[in-house]
Protein backbone atom coordinates (compact mmCIF):
# COMPACT_ATOMS: atom_id res chain seq x y z
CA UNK A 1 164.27 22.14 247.21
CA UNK A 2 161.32 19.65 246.62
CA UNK A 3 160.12 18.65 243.16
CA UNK A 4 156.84 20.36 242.09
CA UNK A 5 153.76 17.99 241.83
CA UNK A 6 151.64 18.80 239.26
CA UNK A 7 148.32 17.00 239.08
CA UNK A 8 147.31 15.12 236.13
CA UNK A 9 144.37 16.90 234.04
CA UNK A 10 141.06 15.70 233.93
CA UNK A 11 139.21 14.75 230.30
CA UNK A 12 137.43 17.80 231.03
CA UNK A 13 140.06 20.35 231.57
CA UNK A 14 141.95 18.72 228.97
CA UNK A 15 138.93 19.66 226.97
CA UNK A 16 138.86 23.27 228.32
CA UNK A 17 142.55 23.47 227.29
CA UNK A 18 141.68 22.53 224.10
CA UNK A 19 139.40 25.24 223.47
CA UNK A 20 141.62 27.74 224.30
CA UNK A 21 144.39 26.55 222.02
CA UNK A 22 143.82 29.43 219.27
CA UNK A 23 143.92 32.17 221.99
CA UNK A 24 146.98 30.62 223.39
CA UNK A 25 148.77 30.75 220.07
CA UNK A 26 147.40 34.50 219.18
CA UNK A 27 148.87 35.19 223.14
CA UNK A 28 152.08 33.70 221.88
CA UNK A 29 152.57 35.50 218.65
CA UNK A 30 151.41 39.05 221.14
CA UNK A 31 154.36 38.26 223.37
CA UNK A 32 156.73 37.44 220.57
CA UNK A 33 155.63 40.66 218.54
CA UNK A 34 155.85 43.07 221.31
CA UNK A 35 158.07 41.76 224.76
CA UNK A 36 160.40 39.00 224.15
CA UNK A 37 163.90 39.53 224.23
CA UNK A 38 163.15 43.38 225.27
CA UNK A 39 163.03 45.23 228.54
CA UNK A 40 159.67 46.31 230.02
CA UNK A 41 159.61 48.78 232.81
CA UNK A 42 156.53 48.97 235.21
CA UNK A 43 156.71 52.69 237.12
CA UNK A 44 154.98 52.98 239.94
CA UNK A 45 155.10 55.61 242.17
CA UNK A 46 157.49 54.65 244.84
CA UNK A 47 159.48 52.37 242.20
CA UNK A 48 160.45 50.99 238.88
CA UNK A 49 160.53 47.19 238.39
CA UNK A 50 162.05 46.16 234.83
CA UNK A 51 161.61 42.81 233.54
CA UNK A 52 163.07 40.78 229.93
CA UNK A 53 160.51 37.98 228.71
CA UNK A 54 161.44 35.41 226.78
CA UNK A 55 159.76 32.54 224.86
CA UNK A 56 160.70 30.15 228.18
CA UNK A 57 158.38 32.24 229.84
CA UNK A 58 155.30 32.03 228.19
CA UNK A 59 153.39 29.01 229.62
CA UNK A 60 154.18 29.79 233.05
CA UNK A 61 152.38 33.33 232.33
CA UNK A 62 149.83 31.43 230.93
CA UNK A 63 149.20 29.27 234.17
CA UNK A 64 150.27 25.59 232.33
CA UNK A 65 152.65 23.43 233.22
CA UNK A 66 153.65 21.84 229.70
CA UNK A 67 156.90 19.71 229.77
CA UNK A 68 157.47 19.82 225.85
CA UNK A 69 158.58 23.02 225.76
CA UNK A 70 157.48 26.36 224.46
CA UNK A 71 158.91 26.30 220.60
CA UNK A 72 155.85 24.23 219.32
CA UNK A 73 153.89 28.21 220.18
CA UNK A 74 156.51 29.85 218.58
């Protein structure tokens, strides 16, 4: 399988990032609260797909690839 490429961010959406740090961390502490470590079921009406999150998760949800890890959010 080929290694990802990730592009390097710009000043500017390094800046954007920034910005959004506080809403990242209060997304963190939601996730932690209420789904990590626990099973979530979504029911539809044909099926039932169940998923676990955990804290290795959480910056992929959030869209960013960030190579330090997640434990500096949690």
């Amino acid at each position: 399988m080929a290694k990802k490429e990730y592009k390097r961010m710009s000043i500017k959406e390094t800046t954007q990032i920034t910005r959004q740090l506080n809403a990242i961390y209060k997304a963190a502490h939601l996730l932690q609260e209420h789904f990590v470590d626990k099973k979530v079921s979504f029911v539809g009406e044909v099926s039932t797909v169940a998923f676990i999150f955990s804290t290795t998760n959480f910056m992929h949800l959030c869209g960013i690839d960030y190579r330090r890890g997640t434990h500096l959010f949690f």
